[in-house]
Protein backbone atom coordinates (compact mmCIF):
# COMPACT_ATOMS: atom_id res chain seq x y z
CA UNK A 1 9.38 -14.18 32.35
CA UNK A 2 7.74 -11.60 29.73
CA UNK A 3 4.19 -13.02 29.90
CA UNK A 4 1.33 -11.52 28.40
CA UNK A 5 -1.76 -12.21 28.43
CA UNK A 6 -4.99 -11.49 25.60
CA UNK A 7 -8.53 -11.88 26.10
CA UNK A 8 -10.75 -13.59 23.94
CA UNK A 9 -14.04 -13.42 25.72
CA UNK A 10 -15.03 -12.48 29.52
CA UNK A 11 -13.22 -14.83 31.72
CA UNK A 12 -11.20 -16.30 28.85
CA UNK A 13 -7.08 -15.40 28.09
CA UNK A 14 -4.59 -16.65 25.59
CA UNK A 15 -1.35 -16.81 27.38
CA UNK A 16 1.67 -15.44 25.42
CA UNK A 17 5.49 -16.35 26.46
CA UNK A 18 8.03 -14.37 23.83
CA UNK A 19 5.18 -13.69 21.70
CA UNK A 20 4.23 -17.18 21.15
CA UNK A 21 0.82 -18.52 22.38
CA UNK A 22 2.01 -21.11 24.90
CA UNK A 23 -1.27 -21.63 26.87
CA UNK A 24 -4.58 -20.37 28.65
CA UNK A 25 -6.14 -18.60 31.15
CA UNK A 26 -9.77 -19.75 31.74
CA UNK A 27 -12.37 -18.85 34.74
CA UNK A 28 -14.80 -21.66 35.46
CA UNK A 29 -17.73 -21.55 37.90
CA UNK A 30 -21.06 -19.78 37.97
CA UNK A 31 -21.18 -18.06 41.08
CA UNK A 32 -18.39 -16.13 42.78
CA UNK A 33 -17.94 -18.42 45.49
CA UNK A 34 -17.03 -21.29 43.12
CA UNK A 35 -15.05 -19.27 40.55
CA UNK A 36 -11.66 -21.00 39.59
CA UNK A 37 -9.22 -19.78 37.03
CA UNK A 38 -6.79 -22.10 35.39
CA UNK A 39 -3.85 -21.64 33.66
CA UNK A 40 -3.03 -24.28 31.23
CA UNK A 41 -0.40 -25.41 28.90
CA UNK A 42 -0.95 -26.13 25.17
CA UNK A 43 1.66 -28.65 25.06
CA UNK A 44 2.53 -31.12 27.07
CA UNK A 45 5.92 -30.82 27.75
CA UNK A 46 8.35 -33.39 29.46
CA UNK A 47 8.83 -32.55 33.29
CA UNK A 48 11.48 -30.00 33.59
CA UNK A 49 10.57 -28.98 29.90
CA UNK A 50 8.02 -26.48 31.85
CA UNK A 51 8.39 -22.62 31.39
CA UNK A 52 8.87 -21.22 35.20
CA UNK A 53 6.31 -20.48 36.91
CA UNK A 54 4.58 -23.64 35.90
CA UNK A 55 6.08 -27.37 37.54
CA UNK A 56 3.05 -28.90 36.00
CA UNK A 57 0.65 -28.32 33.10
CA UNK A 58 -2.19 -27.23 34.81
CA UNK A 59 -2.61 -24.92 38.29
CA UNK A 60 -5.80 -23.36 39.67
CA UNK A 61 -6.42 -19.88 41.31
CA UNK A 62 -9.13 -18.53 42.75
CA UNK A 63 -8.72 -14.82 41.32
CA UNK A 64 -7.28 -13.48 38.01
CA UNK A 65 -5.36 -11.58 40.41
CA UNK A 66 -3.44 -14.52 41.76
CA UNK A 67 -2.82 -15.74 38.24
CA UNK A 68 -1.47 -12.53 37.49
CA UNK A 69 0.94 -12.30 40.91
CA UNK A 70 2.13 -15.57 40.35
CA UNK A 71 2.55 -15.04 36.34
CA UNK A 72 5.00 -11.82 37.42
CA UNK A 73 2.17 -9.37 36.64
CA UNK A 74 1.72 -10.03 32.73
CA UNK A 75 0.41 -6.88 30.01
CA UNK A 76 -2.95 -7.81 29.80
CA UNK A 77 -4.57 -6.51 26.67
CA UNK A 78 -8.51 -6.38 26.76
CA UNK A 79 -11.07 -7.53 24.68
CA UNK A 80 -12.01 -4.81 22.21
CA UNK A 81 -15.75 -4.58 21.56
CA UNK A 82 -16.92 -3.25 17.97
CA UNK A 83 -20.44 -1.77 18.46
């Protein structure tokens, strides 16, 4: 699957299937120990109805690394800062 994935903010990614924002990558947790990142659907489709990877709405990671292994190693494009 062509996944790609956008940042928005530190620790925050849209998730893009066929150019089509389908969902979201989000970190959670204050210290590094307790990180989580989640990748979450926008809909909620019908079991089965899931894009592949996903077999249900929501999974948990403990890197952005893992997401990205188990995403098929999406294009990531950065947040740009204006300064």
């Amino acid at each position: 699957m062509p996944y790609r994935l956008i940042q928005l903010a530190p620790g925050s990614y849209d998730l893009l299937l066929h150019g089509e924002i389908i969902g979201s990558i989000v970190r959670s947790g204050a210290r590094t120990d307790q990180v989580t990142w989640t990748a979450e659907l926008l809909n909620d489709p019908a079991p089965g109805q899931w894009p592949p990877p996903f077999t249900q709405v929501e999974h948990t990671f403990k890197t952005l690394e893992e997401v990205c292994a188990w995403l098929g190693a999406p294009e990531i494009k950065p947040l740009r800062r204006t300064e």
